[in-house]
Protein backbone atom coordinates (compact mmCIF):
# COMPACT_ATOMS: atom_id res chain seq x y z
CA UNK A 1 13.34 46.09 -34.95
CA UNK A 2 12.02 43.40 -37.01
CA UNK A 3 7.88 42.79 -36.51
CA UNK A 4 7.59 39.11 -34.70
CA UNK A 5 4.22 37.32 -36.03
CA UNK A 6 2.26 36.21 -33.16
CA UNK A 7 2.14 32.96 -32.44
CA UNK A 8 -0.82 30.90 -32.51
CA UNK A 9 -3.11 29.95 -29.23
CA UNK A 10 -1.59 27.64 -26.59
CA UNK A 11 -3.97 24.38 -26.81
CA UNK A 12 -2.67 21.77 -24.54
CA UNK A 13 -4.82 18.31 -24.83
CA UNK A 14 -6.31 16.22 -21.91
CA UNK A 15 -3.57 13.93 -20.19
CA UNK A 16 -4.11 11.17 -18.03
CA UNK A 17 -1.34 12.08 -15.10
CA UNK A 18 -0.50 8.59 -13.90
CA UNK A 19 2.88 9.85 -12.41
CA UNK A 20 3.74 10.99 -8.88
CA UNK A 21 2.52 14.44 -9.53
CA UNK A 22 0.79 16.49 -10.36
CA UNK A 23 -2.52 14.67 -10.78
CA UNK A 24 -5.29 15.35 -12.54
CA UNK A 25 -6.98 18.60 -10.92
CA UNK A 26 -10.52 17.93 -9.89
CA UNK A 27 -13.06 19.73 -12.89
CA UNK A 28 -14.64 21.02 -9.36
CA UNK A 29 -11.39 23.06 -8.44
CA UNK A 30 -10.99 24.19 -11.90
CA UNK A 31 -14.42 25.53 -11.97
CA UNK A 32 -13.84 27.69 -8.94
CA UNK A 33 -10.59 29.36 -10.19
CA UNK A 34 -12.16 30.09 -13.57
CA UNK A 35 -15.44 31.35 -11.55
CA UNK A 36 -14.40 33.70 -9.57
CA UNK A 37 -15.71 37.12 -10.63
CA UNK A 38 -13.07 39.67 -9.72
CA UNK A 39 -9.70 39.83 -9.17
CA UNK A 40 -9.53 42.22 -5.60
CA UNK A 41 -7.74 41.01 -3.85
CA UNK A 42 -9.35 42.83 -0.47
CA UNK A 43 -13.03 41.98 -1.27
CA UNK A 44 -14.80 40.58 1.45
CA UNK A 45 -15.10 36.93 -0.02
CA UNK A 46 -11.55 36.94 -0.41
CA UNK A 47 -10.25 37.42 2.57
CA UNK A 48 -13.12 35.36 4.51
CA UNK A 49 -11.98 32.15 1.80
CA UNK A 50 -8.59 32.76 3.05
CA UNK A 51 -9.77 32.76 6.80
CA UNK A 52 -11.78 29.53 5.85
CA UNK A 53 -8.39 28.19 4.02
CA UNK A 54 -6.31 28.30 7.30
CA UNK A 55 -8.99 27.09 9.66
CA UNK A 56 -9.47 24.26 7.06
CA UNK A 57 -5.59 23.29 6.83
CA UNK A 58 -5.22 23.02 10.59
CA UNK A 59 -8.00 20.43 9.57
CA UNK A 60 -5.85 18.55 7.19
CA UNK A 61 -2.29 18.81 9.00
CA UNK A 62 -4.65 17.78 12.22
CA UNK A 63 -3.01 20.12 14.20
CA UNK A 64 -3.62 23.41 16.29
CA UNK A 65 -0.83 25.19 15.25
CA UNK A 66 -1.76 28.72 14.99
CA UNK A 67 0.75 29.00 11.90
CA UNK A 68 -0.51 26.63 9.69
CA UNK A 69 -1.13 28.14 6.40
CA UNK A 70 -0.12 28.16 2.52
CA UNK A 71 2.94 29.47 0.41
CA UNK A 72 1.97 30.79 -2.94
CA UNK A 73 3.48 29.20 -5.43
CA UNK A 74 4.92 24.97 -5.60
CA UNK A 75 5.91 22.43 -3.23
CA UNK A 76 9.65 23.85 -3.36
CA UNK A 77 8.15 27.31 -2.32
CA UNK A 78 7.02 25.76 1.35
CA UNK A 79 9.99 23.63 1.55
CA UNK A 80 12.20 26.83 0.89
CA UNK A 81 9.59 28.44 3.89
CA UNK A 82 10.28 25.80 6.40
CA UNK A 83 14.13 25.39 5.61
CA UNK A 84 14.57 29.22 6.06
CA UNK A 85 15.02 28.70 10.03
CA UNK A 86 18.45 27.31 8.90
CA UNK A 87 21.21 29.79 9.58
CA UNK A 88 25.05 29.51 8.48
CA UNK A 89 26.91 27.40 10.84
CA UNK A 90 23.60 26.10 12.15
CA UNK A 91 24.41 22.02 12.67
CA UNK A 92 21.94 19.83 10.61
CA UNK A 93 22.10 16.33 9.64
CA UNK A 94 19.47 15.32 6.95
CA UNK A 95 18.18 11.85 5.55
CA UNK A 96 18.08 11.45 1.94
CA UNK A 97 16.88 8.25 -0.08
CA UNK A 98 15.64 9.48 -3.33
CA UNK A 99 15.72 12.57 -5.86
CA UNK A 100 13.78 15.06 -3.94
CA UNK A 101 14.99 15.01 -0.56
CA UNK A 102 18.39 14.79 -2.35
CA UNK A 103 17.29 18.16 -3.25
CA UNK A 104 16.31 18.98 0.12
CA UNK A 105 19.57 18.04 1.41
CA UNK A 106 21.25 20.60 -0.99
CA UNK A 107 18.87 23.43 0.29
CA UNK A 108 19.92 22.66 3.33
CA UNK A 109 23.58 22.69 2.80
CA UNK A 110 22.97 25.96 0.98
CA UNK A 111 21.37 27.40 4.03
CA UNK A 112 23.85 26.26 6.64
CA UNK A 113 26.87 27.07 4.52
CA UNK A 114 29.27 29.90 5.14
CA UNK A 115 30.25 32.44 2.82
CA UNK A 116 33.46 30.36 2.28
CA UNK A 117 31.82 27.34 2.11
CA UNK A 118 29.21 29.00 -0.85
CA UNK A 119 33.25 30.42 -2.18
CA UNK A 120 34.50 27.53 -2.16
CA UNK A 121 31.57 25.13 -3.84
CA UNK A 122 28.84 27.66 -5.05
CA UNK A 123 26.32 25.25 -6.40
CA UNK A 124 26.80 22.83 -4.03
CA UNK A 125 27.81 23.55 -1.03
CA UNK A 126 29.49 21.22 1.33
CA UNK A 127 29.21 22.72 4.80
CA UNK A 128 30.61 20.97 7.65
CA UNK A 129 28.04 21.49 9.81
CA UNK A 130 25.63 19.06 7.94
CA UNK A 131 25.68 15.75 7.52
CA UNK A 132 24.12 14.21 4.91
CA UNK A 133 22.92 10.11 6.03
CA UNK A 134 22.78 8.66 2.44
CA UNK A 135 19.86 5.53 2.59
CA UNK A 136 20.52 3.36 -0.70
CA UNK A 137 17.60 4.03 -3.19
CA UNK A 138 14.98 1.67 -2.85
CA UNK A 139 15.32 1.84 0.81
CA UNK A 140 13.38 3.85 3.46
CA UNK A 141 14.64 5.81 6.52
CA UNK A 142 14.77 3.78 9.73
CA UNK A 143 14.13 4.55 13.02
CA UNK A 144 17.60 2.72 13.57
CA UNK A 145 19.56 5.17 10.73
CA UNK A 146 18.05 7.97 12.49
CA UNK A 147 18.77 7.32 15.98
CA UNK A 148 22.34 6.79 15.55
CA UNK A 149 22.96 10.03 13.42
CA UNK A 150 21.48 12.25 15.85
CA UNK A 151 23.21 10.50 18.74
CA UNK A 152 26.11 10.92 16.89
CA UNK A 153 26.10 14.40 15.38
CA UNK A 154 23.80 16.12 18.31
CA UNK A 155 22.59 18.69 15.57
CA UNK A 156 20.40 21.55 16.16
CA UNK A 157 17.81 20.22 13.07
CA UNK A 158 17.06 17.13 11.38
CA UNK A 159 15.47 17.10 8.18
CA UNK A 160 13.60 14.13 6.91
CA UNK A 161 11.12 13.62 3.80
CA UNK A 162 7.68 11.14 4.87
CA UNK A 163 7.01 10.12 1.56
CA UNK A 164 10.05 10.20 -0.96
CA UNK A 165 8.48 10.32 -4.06
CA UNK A 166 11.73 9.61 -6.24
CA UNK A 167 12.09 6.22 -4.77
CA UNK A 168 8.71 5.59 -4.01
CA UNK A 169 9.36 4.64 0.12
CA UNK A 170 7.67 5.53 3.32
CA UNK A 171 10.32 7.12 5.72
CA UNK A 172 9.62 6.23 9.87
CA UNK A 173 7.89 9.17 10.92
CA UNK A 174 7.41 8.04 14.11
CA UNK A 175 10.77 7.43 14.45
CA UNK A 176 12.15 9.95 13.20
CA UNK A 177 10.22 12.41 15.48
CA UNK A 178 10.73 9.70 18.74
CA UNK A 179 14.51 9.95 17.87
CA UNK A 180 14.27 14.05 17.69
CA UNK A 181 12.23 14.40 21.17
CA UNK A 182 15.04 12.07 22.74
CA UNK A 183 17.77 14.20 21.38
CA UNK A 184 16.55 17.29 21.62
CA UNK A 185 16.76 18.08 18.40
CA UNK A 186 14.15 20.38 15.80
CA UNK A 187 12.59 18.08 13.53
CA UNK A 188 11.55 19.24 9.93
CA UNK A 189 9.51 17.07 7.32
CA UNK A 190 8.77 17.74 3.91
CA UNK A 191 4.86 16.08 3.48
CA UNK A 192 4.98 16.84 -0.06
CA UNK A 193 3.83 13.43 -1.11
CA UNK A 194 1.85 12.44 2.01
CA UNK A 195 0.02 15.08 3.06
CA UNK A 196 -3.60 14.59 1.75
CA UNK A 197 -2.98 10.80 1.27
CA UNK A 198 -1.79 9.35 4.77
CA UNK A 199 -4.37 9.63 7.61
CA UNK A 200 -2.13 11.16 10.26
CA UNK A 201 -2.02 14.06 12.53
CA UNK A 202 1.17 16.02 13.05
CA UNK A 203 0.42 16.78 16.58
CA UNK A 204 1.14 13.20 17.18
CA UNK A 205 4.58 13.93 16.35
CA UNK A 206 5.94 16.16 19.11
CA UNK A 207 9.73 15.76 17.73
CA UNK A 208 9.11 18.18 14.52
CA UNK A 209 8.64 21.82 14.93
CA UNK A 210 7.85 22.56 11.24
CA UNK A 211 6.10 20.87 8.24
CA UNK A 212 5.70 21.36 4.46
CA UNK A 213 3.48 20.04 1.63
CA UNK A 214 2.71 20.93 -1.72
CA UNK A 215 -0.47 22.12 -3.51
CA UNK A 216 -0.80 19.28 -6.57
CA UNK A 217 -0.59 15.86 -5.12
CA UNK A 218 -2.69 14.67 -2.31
CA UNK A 219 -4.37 18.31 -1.91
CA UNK A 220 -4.81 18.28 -5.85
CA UNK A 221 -5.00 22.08 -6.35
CA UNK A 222 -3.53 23.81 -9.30
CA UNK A 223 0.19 23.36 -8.81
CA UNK A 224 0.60 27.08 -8.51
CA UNK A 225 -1.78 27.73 -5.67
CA UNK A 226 -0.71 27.14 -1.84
CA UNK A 227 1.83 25.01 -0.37
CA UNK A 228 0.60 24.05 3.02
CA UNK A 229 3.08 24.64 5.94
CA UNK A 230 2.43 24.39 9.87
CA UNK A 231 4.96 25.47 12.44
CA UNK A 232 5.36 24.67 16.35
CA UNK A 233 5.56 27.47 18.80
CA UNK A 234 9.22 26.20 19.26
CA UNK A 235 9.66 26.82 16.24
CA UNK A 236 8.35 29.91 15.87
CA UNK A 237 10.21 30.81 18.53
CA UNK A 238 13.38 29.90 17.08
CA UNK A 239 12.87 32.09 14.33
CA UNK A 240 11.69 35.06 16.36
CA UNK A 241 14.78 35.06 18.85
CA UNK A 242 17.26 34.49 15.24
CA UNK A 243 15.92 35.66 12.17
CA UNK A 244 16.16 34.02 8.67
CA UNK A 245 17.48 35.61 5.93
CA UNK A 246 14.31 35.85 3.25
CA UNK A 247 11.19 38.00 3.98
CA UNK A 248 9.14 36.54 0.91
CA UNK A 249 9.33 33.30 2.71
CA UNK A 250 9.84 34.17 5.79
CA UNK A 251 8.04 31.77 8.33
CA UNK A 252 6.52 34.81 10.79
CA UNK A 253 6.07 37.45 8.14
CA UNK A 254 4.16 35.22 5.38
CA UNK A 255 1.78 34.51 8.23
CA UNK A 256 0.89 37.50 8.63
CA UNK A 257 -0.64 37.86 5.26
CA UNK A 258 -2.99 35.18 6.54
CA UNK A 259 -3.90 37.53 9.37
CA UNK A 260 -1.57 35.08 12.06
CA UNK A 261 0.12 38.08 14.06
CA UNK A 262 1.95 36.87 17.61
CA UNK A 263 0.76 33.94 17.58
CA UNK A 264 -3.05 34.63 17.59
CA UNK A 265 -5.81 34.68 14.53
CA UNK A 266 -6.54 38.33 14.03
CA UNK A 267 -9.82 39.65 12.45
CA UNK A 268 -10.12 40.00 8.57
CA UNK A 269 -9.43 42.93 6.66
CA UNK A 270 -5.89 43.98 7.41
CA UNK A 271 -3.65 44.39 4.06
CA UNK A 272 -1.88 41.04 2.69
CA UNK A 273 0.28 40.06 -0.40
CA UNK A 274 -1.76 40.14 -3.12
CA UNK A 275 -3.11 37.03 -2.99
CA UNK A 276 -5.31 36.18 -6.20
CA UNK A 277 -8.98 35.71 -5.68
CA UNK A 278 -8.61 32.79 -8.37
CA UNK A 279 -6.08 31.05 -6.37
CA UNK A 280 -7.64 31.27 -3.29
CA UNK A 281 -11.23 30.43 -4.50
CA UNK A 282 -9.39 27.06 -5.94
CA UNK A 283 -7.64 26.30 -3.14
CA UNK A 284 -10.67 26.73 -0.81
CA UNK A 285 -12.60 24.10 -2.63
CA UNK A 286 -9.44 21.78 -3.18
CA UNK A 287 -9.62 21.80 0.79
CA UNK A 288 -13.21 21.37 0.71
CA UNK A 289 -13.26 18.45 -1.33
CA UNK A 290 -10.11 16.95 0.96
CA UNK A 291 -12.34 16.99 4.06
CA UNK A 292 -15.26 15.99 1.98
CA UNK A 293 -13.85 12.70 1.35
CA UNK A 294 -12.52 12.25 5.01
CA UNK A 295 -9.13 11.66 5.80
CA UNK A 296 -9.02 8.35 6.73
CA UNK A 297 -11.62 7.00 3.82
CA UNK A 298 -9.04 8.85 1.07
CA UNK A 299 -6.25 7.13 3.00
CA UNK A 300 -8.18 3.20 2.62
CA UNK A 301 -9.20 4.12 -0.99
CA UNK A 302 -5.54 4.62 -1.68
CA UNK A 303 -4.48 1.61 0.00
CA UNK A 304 -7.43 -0.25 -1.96
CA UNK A 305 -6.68 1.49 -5.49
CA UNK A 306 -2.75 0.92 -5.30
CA UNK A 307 -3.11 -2.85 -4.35
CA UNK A 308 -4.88 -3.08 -7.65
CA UNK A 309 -2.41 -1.21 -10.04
CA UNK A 310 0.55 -2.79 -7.89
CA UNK A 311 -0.94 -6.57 -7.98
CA UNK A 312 -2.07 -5.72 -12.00
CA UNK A 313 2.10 -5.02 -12.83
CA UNK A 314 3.54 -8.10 -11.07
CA UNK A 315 1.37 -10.04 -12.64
CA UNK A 316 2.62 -8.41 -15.78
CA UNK A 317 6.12 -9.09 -14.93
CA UNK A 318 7.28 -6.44 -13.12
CA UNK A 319 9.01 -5.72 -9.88
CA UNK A 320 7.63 -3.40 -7.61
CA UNK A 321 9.51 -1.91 -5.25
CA UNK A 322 7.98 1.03 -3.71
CA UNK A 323 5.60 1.33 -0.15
CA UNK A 324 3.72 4.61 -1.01
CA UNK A 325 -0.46 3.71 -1.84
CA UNK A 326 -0.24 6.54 -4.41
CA UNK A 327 2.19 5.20 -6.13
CA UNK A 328 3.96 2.17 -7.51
CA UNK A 329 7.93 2.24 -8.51
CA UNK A 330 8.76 -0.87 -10.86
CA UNK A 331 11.37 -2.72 -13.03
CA UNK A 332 10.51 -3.83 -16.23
CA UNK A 333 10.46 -7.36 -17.08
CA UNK A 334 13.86 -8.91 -17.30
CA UNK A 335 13.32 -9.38 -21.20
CA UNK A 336 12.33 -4.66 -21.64
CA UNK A 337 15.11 -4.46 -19.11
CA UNK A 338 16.89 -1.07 -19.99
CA UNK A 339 13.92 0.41 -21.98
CA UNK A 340 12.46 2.26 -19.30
CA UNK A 341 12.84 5.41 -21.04
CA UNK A 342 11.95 4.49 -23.99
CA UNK A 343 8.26 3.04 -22.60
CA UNK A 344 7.67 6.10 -20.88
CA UNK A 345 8.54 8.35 -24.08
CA UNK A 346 5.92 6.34 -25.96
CA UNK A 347 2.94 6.30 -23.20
CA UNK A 348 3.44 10.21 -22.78
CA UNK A 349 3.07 10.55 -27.00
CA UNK A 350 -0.40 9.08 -26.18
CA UNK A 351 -1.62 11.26 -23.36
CA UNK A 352 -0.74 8.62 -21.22
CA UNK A 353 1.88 10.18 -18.41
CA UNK A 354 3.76 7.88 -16.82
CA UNK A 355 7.46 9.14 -15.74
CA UNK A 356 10.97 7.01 -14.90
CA UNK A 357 12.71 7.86 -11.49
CA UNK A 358 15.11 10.89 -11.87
CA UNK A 359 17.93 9.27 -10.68
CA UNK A 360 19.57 5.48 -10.78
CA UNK A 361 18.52 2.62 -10.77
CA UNK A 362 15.96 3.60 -14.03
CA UNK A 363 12.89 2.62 -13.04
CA UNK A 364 9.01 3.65 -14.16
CA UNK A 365 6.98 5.49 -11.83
CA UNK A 366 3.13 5.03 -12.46
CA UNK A 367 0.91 6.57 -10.10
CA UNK A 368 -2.91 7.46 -9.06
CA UNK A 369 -3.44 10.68 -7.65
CA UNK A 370 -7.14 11.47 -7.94
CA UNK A 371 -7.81 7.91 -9.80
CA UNK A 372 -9.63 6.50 -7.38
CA UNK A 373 -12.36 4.39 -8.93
CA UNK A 374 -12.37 1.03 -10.41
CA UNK A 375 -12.66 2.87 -14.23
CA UNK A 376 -9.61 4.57 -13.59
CA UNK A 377 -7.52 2.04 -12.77
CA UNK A 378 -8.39 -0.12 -15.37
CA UNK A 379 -7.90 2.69 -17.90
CA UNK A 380 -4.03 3.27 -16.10
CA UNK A 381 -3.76 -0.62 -16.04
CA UNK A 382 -5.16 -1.29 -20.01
CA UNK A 383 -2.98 1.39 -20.96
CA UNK A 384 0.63 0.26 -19.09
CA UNK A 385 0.01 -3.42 -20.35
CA UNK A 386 -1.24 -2.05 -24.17
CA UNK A 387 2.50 -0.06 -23.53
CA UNK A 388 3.80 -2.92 -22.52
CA UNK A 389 2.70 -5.24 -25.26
CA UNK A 390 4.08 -2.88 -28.13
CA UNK A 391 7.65 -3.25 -27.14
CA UNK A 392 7.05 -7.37 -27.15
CA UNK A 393 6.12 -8.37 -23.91
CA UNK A 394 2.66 -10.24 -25.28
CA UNK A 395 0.35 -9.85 -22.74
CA UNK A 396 -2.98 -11.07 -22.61
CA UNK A 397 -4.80 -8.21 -21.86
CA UNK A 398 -7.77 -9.82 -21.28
CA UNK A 399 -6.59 -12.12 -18.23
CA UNK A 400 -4.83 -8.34 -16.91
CA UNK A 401 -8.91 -6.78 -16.91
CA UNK A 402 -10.26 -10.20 -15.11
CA UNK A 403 -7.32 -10.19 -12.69
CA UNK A 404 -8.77 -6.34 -11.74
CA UNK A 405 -11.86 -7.48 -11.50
CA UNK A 406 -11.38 -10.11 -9.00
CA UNK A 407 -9.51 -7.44 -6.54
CA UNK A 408 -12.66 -5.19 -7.21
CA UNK A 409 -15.06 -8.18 -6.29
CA UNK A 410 -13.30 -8.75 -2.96
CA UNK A 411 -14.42 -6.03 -0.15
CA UNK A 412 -12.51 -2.98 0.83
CA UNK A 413 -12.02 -4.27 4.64
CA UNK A 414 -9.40 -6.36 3.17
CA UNK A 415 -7.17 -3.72 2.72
């Protein structure tokens, strides 16, 4: 066996993430994963941050349902949590307008499908028993859309995404859940882009049973911490009297490694999945910080920070055509039409990460998780038009700073 030389240290430089995720962790976060002093995963701090974690995310969800906790690992791993309800043959119609809930869809139809539907289409399954409402990109979800599938199909579970980050549009929420209460039908929402960033309270939505979010975008956590999920007693109850086929994610099970057993908090101390002390000691303060800030004053100084960026790139040229206050979806001007790639290739060579949509239309995605200051904006802003004015577009980059300035001078109420 031939001797392989080791390679030399990983060094990965400072970026400026001003995409839809992950953002920029907090150097407070950081500091509490790299601080924590042993790696037990039983020691008494442990398991009391973990206690603290849950009572915390009922906080953020605003909710009191018992199981509300986190899924180690990304976003996908509490989506793949909350989808596991879904059992073959189970009827489901889901919304998709973008990239990720396109992927959501597919989990779905991969959950619902038969063993000759999986035969017959293994990667992509094409179940009968879902229905897939296809809302052109660029578009959100309406109440409208909604109502009329369900009335239609009568499904068991509807699956929407809040925030679709590929598109960059607010889905109805309110609608959606309105539309499931009337139908009697179990809503499920993927939060991944909203949770953290929207002010809202998922007990004000009695139409969805079940709820999942992701660890690096409005919590800003290390991606591969917790994803937040929170579950009704209906549905708990579904998955009690069924069964899903997963115990790693398995909605009842996982809780109880956050000492949630039948539906009550138990005391500390009893055995759990070797959580990491690291993990849990990051996403404790990531939590911390959240409520810090207050839900509805990180919600305005969203709003207030994405009117800037968004107002800064039309008056560069460009298009926007997303809703989201975390981040704005644009075209190019008409003349860098079809160079979307290309722009983002170049910004990212500079620390600078901006990212196109994953799907078509090509369009640039440049966002402003945990930016939220009047530097940082003008750093994303300098940066996009400096991008910009390399491929030709000949800004003056001087009237894009004093056009920032003049949203900064006017008062946040405006928002």
């Amino acid at each position: 066996m031939t001797n392989v030389a080791p390679f030399p240290p990983l060094e990965i430089p400072e970026t400026l993430a001003a995409g839809p995720g992950p953002g920029n962790t907090d150097a407070r976060v950081l500091a509490s994963f790299a601080n924590a002093g042993l790696a037990d995963h039983m020691q008494a701090d442990v398991l009391r941050g973990m206690i603290e974690c849950k009572e915390m995310l009922r906080a953020v969800w605003g909710t009191q349902n018992t199981y509300t906790y986190g899924v180690g690992g990304t976003g996908f791993s509490g989506l793949d949590c909350l989808f596991s309800a879904i059992l073959p043959g189970d009827t489901v119609v889901a919304f998709v307008n973008g990239t990720f809930s396109g992927i959501d869809g597919l989990t779905i139809r991969m959950k619902a499908a038969s063993r000759e539907d999986l035969r017959a289409n293994p990667m992509d399954p094409r179940p009968a028993n879902v229905t897939i409402v296809t809302v052109p990109h660029g578009q959100s979800v309406s109440a409208e859309v909604i109502d009329r599938a369900l009335a239609e199909a009568k499904p068991k579970w509807a699956f929407m995404a809040h925030w679709e980050t590929g598109s960059g549009r607010i889905n109805d929420l309110q609608g959606f859940s309105a539309a499931c209460a009337r139908h009697g039908v179990l809503g499920l929402v993927d939060a991944v882009s909203s949770l953290g960033i929207e002010d809202f309270s998922i007990d004000n939505y009695p139409g969805v049973a079940g709820w999942a979010s992701c660890p690096q975008k409005g919590v800003l956590c290390l991606p591969l911490t917790y994803a937040p999920v929170s579950f009704t007693d209906r549905y708990i109850d579904e998955v009690r009297a069924n069964g899903c086929h997963t115990y790693v994610h398995h909605p009842i099970l996982e809780a109880r490694h956050w000492g949630i057993v039948d539906g009550q908090d138990v005391a500390a101390g009893s055995y759990h999945r070797t959580h990491s002390g690291y993990a849990v000691a990051a996403f404790h303060e990531a939590l911390r910080i959240l409520l810090q800030h207050g839900r509805a004053e990180k919600a305005r100084d969203y709003a207030h920070h994405e009117r800037a960026l968004r107002d800064a790139v039309t008056a560069m040229g460009c298009e926007v055509t997303s809703n989201m206050t975390s981040l704005v979806v644009l075209n190019l001007p008409p003349a860098l039409a079809g160079r979307e790639k290309e722009l983002v290739q170049a910004c990212r060579a500079r620390g600078f990460g901006i990212w196109p949509t994953l799907s078509e239309p090509v369009q640039v995605r440049v966002g402003i998780l945990n930016q939220l200051s009047q530097a940082a904006i003008t750093e994303i802003v300098t940066r996009f038009a400096a991008a910009l004015n390399e491929m030709g577009a000949g800004l003056d980059l001087d009237e894009v700073t004093q056009g920032l300035e003049r949203h900064y001078r006017e008062p946040m109420a405006a928002e």
